[in-house]
N, C-alpha and C. Protein backbone atom coordinates (compact mmCIF):
# COMPACT_ATOMS: atom_id res chain seq x y z
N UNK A 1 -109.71 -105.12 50.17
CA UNK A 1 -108.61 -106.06 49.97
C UNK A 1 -108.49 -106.97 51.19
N UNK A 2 -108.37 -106.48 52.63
CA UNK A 2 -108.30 -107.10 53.46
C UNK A 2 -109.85 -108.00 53.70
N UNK A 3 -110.84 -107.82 53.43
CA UNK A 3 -112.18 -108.92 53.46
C UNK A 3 -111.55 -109.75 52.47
N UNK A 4 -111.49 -109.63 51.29
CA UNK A 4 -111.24 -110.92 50.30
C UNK A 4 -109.87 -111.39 50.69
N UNK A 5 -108.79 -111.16 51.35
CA UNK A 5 -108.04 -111.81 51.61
C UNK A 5 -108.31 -112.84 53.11
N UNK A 6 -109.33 -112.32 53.56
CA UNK A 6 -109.96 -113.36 54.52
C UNK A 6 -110.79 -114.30 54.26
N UNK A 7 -111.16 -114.04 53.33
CA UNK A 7 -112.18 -115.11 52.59
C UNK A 7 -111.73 -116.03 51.28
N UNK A 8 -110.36 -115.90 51.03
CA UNK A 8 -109.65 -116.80 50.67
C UNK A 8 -109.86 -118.01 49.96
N UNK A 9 -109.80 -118.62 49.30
CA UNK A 9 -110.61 -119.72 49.02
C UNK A 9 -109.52 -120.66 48.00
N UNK A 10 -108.93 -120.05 47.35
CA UNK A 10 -108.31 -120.67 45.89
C UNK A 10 -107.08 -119.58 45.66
N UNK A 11 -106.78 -120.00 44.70
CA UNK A 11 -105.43 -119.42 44.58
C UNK A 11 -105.80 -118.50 42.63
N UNK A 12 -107.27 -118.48 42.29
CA UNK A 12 -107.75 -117.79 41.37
C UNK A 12 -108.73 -116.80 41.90
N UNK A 13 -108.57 -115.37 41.22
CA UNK A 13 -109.79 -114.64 42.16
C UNK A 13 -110.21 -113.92 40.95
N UNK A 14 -111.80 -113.99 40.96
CA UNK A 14 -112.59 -113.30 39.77
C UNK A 14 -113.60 -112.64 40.46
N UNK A 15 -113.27 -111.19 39.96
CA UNK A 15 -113.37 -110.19 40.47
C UNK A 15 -114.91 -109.64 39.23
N UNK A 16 -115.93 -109.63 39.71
CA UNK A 16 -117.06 -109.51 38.68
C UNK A 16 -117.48 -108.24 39.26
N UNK A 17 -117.64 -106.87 38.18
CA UNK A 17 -118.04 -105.75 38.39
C UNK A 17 -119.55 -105.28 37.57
N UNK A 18 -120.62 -105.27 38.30
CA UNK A 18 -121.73 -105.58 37.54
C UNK A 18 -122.52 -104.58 37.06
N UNK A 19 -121.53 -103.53 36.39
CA UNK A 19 -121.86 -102.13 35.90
C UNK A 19 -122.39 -100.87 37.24
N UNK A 20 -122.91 -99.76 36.44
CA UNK A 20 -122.94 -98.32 36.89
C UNK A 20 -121.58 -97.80 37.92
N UNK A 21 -120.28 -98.27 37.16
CA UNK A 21 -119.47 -97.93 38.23
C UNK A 21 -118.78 -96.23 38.03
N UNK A 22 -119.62 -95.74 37.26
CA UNK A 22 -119.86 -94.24 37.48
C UNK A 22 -120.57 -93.80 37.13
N UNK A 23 -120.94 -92.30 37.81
CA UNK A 23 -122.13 -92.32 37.85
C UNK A 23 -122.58 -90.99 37.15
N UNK A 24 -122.21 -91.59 35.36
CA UNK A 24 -122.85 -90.43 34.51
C UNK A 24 -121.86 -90.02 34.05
N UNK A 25 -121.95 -89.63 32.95
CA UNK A 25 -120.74 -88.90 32.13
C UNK A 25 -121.45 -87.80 32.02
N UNK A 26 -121.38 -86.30 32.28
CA UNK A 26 -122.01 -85.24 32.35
C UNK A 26 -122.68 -84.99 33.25
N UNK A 27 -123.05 -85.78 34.41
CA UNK A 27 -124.03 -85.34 35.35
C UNK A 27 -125.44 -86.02 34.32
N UNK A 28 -125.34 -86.87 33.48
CA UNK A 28 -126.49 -87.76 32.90
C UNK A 28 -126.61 -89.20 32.68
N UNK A 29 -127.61 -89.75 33.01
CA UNK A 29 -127.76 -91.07 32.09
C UNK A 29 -127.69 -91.34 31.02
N UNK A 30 -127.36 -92.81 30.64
CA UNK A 30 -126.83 -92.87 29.66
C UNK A 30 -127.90 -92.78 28.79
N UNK A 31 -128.73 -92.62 28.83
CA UNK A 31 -130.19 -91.86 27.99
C UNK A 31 -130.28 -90.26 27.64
N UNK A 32 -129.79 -90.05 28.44
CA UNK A 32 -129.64 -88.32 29.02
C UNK A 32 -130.92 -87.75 28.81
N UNK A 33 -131.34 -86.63 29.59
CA UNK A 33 -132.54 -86.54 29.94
C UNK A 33 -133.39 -86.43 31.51
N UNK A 34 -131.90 -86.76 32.21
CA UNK A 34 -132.19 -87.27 33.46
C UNK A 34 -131.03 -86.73 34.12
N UNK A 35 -130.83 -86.17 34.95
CA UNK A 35 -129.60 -85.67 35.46
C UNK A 35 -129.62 -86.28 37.05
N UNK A 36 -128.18 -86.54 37.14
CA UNK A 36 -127.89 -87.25 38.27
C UNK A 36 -126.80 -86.10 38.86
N UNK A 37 -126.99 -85.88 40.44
CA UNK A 37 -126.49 -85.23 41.32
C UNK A 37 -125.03 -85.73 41.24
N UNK A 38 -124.11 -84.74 41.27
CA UNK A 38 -122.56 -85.06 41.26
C UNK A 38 -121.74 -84.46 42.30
N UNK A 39 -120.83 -85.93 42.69
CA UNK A 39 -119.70 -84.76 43.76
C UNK A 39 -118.64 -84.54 43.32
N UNK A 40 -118.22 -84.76 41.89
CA UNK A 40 -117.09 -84.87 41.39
C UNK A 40 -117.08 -84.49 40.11
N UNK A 41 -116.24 -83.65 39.32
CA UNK A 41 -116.74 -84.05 37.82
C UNK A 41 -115.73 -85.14 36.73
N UNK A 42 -116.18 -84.83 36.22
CA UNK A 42 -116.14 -85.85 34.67
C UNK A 42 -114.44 -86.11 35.17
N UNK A 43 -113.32 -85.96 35.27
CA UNK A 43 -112.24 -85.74 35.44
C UNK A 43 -112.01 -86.48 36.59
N UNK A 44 -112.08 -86.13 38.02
CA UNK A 44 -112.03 -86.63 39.12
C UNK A 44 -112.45 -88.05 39.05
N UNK A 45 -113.82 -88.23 39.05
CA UNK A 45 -114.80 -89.59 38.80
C UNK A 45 -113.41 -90.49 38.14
N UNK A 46 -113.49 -89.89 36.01
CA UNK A 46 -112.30 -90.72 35.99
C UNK A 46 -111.02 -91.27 36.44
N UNK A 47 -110.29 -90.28 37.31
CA UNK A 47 -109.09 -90.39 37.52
C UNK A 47 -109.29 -91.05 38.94
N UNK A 48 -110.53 -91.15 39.76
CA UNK A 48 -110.77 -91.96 40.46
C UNK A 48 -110.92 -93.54 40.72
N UNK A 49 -111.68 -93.67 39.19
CA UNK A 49 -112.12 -94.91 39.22
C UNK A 49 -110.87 -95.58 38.31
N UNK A 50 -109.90 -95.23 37.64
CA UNK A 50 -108.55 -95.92 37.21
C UNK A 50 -108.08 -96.02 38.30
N UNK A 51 -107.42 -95.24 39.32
CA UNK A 51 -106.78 -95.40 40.43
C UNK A 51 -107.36 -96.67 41.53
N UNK A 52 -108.42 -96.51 41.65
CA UNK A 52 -109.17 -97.51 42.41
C UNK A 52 -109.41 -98.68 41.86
N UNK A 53 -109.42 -99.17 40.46
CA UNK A 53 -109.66 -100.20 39.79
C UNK A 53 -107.80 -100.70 39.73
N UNK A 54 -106.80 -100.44 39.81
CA UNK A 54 -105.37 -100.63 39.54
C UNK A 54 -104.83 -101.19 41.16
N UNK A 55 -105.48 -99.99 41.76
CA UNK A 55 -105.37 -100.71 43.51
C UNK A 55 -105.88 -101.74 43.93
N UNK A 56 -106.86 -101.85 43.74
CA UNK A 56 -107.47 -103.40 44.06
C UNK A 56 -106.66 -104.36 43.41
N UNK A 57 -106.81 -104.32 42.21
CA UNK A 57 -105.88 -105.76 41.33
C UNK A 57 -104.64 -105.68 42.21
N UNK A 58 -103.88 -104.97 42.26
CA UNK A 58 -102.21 -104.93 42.37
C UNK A 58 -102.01 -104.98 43.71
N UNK A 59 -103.37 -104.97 44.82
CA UNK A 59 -103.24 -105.05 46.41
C UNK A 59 -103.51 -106.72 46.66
N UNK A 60 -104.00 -107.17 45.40
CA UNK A 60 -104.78 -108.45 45.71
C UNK A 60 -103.76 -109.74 44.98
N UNK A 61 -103.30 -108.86 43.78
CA UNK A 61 -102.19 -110.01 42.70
C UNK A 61 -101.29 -110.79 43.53
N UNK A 62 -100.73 -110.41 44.87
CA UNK A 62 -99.35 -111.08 45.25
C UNK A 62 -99.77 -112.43 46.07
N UNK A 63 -101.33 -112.32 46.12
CA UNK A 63 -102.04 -113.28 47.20
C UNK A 63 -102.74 -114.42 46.36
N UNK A 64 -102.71 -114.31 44.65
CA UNK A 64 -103.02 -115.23 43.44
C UNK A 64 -102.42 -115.17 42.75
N UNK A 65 -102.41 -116.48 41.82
CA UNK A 65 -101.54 -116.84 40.71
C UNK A 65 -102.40 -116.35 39.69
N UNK A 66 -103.78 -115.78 39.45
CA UNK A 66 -103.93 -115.43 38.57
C UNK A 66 -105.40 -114.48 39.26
N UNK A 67 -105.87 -113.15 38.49
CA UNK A 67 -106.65 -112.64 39.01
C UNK A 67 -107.74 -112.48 37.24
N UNK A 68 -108.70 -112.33 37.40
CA UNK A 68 -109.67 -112.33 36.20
C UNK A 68 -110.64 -111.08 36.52
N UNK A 69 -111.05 -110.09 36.16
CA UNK A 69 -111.70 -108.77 36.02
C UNK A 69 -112.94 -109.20 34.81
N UNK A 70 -114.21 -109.06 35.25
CA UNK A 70 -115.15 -109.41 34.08
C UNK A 70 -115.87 -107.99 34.68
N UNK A 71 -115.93 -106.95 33.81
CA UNK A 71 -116.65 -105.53 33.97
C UNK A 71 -117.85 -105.49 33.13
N UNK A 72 -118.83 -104.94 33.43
CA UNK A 72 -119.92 -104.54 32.34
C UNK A 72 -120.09 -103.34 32.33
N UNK A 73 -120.15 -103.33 31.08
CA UNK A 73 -120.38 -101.44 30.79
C UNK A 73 -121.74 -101.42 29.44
N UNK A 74 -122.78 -102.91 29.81
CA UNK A 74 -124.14 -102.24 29.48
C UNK A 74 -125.01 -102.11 30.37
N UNK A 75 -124.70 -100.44 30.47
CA UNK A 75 -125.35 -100.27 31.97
C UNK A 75 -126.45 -99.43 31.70
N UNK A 76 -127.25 -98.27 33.04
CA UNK A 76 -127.85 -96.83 32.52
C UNK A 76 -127.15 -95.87 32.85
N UNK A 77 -125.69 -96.57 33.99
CA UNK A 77 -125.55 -94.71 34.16
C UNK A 77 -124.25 -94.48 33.88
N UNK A 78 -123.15 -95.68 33.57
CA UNK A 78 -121.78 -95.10 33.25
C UNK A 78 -121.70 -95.51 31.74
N UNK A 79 -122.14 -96.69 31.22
CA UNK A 79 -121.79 -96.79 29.94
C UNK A 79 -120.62 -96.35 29.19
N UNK A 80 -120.34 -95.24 28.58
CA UNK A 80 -119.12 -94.86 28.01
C UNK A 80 -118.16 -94.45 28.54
N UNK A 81 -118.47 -93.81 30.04
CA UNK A 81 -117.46 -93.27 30.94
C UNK A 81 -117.24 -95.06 31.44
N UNK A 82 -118.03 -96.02 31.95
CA UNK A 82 -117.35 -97.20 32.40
C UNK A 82 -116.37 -97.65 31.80
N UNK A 83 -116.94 -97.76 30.29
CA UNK A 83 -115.74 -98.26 28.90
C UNK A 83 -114.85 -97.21 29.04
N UNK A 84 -114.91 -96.30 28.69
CA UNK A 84 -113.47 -95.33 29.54
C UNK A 84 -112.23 -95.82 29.98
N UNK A 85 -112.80 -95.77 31.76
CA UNK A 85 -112.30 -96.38 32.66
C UNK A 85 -111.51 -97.63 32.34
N UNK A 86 -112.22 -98.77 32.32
CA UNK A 86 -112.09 -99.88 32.00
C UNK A 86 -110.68 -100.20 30.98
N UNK A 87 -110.92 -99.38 29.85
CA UNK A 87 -110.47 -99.93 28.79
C UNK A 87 -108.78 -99.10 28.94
N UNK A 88 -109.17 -98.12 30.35
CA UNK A 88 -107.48 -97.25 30.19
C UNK A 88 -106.70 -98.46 31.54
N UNK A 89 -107.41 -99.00 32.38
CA UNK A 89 -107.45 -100.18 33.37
C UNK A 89 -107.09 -101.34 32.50
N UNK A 90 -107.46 -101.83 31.89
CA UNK A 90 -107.13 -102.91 31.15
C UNK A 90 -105.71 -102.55 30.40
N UNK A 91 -105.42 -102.04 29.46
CA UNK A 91 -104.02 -101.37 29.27
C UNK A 91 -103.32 -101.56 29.90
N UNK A 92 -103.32 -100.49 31.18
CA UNK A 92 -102.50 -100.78 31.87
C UNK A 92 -102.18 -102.00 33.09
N UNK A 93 -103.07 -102.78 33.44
CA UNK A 93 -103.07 -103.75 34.08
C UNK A 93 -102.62 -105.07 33.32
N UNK A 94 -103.09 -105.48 31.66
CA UNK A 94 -102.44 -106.27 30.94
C UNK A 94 -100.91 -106.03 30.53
N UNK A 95 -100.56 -104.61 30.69
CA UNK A 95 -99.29 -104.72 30.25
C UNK A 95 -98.18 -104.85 31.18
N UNK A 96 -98.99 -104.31 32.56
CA UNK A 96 -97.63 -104.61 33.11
C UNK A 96 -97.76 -106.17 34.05
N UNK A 97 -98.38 -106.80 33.63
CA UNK A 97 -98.67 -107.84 34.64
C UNK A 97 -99.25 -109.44 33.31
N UNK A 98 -98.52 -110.80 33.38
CA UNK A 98 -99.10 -111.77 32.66
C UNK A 98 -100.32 -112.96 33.14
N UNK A 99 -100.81 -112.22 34.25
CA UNK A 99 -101.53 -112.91 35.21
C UNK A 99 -102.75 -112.57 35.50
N UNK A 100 -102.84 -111.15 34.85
CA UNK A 100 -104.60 -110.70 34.89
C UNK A 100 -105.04 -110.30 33.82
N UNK A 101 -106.47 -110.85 33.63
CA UNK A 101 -107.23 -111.21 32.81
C UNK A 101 -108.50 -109.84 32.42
N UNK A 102 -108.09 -109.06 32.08
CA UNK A 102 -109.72 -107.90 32.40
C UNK A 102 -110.43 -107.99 30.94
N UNK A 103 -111.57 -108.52 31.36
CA UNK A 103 -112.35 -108.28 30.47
C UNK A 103 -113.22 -107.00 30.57
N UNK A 104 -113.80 -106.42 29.43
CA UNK A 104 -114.97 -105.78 29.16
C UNK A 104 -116.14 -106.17 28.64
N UNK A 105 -116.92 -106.24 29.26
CA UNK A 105 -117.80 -107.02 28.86
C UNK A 105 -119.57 -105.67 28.02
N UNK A 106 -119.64 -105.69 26.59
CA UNK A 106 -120.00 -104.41 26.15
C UNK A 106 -121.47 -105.16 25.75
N UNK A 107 -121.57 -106.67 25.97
CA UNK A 107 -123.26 -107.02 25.51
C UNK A 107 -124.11 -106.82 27.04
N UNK A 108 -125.59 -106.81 26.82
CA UNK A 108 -126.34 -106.57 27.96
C UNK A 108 -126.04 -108.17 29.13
N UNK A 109 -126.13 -109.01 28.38
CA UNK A 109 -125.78 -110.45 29.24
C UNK A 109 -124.71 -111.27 28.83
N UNK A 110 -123.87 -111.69 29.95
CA UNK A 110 -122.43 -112.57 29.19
C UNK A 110 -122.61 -113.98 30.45
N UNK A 111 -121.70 -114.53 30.17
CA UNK A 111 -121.36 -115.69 31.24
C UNK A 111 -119.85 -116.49 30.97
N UNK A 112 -119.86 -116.70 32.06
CA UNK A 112 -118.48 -117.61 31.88
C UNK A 112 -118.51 -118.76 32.79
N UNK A 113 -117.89 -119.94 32.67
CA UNK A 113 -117.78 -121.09 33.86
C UNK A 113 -116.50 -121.10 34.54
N UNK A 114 -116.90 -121.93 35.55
CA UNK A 114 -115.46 -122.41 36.45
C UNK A 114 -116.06 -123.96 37.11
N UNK A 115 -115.44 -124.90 36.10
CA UNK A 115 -116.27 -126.03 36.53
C UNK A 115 -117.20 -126.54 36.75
N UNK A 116 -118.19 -126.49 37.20
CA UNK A 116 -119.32 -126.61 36.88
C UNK A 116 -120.68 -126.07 37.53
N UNK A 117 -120.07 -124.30 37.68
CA UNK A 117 -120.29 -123.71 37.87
C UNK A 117 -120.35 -122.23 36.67
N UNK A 118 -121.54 -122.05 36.71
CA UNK A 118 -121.89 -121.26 35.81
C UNK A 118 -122.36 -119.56 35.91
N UNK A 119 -121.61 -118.50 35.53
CA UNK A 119 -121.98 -117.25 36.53
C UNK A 119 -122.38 -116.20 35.16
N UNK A 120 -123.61 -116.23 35.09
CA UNK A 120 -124.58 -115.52 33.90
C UNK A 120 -124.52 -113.54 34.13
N UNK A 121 -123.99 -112.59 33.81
CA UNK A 121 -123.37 -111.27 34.50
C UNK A 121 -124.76 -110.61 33.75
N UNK A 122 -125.24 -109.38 33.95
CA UNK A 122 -125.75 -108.23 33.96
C UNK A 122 -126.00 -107.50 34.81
N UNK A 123 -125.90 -106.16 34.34
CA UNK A 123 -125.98 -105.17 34.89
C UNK A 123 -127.68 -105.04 35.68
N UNK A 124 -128.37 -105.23 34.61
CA UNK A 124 -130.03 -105.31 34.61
C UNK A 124 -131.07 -104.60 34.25
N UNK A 125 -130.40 -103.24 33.81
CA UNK A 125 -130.81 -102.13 32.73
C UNK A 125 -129.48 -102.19 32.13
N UNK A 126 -130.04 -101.16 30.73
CA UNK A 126 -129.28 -101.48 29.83
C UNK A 126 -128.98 -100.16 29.55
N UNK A 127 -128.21 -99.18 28.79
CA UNK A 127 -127.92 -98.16 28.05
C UNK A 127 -129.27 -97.24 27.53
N UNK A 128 -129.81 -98.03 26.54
CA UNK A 128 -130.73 -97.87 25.99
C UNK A 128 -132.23 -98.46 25.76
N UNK A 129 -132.49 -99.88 25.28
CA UNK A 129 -133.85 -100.44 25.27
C UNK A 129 -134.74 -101.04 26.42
N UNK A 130 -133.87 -101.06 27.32
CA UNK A 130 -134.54 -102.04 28.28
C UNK A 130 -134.31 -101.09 29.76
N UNK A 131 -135.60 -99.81 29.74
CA UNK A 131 -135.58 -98.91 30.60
C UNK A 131 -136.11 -99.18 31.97
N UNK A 132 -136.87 -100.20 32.22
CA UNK A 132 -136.91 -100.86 33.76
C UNK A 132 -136.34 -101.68 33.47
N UNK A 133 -135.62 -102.61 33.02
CA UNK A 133 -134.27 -103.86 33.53
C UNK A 133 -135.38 -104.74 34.09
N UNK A 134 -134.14 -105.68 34.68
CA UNK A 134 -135.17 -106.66 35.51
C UNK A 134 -135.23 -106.27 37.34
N UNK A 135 -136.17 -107.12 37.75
CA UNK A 135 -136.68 -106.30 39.01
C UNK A 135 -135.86 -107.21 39.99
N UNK A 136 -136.21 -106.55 41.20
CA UNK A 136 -135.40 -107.27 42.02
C UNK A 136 -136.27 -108.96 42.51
N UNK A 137 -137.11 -108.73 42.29
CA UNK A 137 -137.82 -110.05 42.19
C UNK A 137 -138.76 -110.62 40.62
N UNK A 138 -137.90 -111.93 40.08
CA UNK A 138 -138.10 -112.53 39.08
C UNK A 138 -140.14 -112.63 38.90
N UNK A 139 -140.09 -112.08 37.49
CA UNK A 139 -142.01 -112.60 37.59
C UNK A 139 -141.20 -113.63 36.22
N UNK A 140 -142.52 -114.10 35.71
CA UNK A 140 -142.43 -115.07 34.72
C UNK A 140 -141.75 -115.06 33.85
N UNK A 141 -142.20 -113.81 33.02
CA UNK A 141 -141.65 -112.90 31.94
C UNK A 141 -140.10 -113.03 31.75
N UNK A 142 -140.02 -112.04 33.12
CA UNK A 142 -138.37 -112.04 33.02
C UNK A 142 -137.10 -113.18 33.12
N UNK A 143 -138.16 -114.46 34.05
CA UNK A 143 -137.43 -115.76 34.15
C UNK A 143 -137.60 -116.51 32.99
N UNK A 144 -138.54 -115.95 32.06
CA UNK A 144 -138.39 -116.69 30.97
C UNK A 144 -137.12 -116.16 29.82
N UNK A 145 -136.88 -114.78 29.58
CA UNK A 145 -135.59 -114.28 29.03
C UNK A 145 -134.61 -115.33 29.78
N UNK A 146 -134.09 -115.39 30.94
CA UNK A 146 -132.70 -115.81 31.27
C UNK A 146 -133.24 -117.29 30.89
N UNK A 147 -133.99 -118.08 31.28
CA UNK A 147 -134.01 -119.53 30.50
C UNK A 147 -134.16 -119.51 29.20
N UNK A 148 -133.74 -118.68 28.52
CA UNK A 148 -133.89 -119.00 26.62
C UNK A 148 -132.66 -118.15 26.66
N UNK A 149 -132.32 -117.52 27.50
CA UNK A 149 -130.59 -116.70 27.06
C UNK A 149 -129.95 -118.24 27.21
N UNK A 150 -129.99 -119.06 28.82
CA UNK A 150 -128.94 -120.18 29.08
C UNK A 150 -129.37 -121.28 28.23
N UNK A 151 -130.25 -121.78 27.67
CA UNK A 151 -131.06 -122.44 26.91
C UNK A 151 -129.90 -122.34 25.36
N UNK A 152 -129.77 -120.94 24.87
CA UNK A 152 -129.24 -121.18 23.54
C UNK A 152 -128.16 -120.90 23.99
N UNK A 153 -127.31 -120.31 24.86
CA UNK A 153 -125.92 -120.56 25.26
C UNK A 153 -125.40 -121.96 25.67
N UNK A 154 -126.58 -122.82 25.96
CA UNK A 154 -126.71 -124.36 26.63
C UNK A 154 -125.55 -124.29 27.51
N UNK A 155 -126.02 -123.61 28.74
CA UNK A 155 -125.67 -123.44 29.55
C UNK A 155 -125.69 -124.54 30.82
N UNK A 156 -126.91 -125.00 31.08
CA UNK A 156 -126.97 -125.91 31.99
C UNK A 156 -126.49 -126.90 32.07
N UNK A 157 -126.41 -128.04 30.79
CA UNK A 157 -125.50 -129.32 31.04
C UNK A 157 -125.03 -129.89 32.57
N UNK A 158 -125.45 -129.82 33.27
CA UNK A 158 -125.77 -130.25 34.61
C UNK A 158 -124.88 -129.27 35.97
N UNK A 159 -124.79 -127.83 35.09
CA UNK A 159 -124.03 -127.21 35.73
C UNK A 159 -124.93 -126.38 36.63
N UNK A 160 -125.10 -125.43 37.75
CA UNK A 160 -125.16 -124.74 38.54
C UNK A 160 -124.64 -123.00 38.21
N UNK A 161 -126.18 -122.84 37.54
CA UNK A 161 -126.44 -121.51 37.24
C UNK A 161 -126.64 -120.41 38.05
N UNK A 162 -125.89 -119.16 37.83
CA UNK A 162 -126.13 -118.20 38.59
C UNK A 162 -125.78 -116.95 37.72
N UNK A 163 -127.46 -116.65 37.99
CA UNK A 163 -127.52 -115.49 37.19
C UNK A 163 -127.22 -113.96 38.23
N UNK A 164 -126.09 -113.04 37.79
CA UNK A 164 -125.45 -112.20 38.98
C UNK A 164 -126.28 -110.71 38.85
N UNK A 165 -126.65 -110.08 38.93
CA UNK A 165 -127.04 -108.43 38.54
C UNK A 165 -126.79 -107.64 39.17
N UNK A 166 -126.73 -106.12 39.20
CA UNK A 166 -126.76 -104.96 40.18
C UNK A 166 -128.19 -104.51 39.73
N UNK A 167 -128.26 -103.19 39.37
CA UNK A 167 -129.12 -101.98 39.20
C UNK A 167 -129.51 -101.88 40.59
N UNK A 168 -130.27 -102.81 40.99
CA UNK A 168 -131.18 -102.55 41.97
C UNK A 168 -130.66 -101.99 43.17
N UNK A 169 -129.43 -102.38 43.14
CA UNK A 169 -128.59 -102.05 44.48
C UNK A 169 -129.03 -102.69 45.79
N UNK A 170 -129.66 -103.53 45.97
CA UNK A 170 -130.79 -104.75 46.74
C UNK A 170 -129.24 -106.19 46.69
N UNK A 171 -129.57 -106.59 48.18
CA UNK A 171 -128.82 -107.84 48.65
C UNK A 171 -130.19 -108.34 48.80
N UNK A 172 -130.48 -109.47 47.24
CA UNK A 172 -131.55 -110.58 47.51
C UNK A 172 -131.33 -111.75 46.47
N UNK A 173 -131.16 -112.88 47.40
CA UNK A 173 -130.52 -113.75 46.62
C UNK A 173 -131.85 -114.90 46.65
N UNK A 174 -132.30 -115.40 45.08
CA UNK A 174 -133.36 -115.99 45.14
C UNK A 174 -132.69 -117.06 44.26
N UNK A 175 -133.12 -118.36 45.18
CA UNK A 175 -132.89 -119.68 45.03
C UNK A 175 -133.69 -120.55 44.68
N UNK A 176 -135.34 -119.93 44.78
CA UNK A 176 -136.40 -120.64 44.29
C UNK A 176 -137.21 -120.17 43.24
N UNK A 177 -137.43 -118.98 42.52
CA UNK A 177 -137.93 -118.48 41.60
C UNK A 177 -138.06 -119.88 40.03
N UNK A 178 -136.82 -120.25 39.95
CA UNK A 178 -136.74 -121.16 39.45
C UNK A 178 -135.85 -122.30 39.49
N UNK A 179 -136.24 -123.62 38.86
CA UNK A 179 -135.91 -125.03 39.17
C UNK A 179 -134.05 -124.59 38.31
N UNK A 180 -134.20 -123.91 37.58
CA UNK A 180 -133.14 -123.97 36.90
C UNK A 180 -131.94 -122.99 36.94
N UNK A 181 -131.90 -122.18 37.44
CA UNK A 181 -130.67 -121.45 37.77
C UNK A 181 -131.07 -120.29 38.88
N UNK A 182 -130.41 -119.40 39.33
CA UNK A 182 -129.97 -118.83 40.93
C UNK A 182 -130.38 -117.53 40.61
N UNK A 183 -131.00 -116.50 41.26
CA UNK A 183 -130.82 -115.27 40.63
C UNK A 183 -130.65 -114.19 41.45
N UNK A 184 -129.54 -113.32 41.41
CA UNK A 184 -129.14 -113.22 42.40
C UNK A 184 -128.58 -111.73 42.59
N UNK A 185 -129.09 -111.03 43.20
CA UNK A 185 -129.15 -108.97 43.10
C UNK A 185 -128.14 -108.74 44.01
N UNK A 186 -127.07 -108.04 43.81
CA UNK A 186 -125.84 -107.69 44.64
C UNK A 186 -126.03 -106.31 44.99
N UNK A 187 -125.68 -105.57 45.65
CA UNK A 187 -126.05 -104.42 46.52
C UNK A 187 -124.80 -103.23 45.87
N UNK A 188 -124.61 -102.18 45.55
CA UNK A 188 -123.84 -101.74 45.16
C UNK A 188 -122.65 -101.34 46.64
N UNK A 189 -121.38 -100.73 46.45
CA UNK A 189 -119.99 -100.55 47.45
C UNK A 189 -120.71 -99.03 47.37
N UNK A 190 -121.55 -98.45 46.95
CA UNK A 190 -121.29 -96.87 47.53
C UNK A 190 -123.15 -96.16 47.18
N UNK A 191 -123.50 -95.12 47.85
CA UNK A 191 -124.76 -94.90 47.96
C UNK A 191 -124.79 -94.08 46.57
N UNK A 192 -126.22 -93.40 45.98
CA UNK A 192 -126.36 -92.68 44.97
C UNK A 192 -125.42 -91.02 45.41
N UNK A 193 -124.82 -90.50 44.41
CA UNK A 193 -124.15 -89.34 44.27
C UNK A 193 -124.48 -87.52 45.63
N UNK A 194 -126.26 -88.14 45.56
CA UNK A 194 -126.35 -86.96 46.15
C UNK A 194 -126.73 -87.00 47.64
């Protein structure tokens, strides 16, 4: 709370959460098959990540006129526990407040603008079909999906694309891969479970 209130900028703050924000419903992926090391169970995790998702908004609301939550929960490792979370967060954050916005966001790729600025969200694996995601560095292949995703969303119109992801858990922000939009790997707030 105190970094983003130093970094300040506008009097709107959109808060983009780019999935696996827990880690496993059972001690599994959302494939299951794969078990992930736990320090918490199923219970804790949840009652963690409502508490911590309600604190942030409500530490940050008195410093904006309006706050916007865009979550993804097509992820590999929280998926239904994210939607969980999320959807008991949203409840209660829409009801007691007319100023924040939480979305859930349940397709593998979404986007939204802010002028002419364009911010394309995934996680970068998915739940189910798409078991390596995209990598932390764009090959052809994969830069060709996001130019035919923004392509039929017609996205560009002379706007300034930025395509956002996690999985990788990698701070690498690539500006040249292509002529046409940003692509850009955010690092996750906490290390793997074990």
């Amino acid at each position: 709370i105190d970094y983003v209130l130093s970094v300040k900028r506008g009097d709107v703050l959109y808060i983009d959460e780019l999935g696996d924000f827990c880690d496993g419903l059972g001690g599994q992926t959302t494939r299951k098959g794969h078990s992930l090391p736990q320090n918490m169970s199923d219970k804790e995790a949840f009652e963690l990540g409502v508490e911590f998702k309600i604190k942030l908004v409500e530490g940050l609301l008195p410093y904006y006129s309006r706050v916007v939550c865009n979550n993804i929960t097509s992820d590999n490792h929280s998926f239904l526990f994210g939607y969980f979370v999320n959807s008991t967060v949203k409840k209660i954050l829409e009801t007691k407040y007319n100023n924040v916005e939480y979305n859930i966001l349940e397709r593998f790729i979404n986007n939204y603008s802010i002028g002419k600025h364009t911010f394309v969200l995934s996680h970068g694996k998915e739940e189910e079909a798409l078991k390596f995601g995209f990598k932390p560095f764009l090959d052809a292949k994969q830069a060709e999906k996001i130019d035919q995703y923004c392509k039929e969303h017609k996205l560009y119109n002379g706007n300034i694309v930025e395509f956002s992801k996690g999985d990788s858990h990698l701070c690498l922000f690539d500006y040249t891969t292509s002529n046409d939009f940003h692509y850009m790997n955010y690092p996750a707030y906490s290390p793997p479970s074990n």
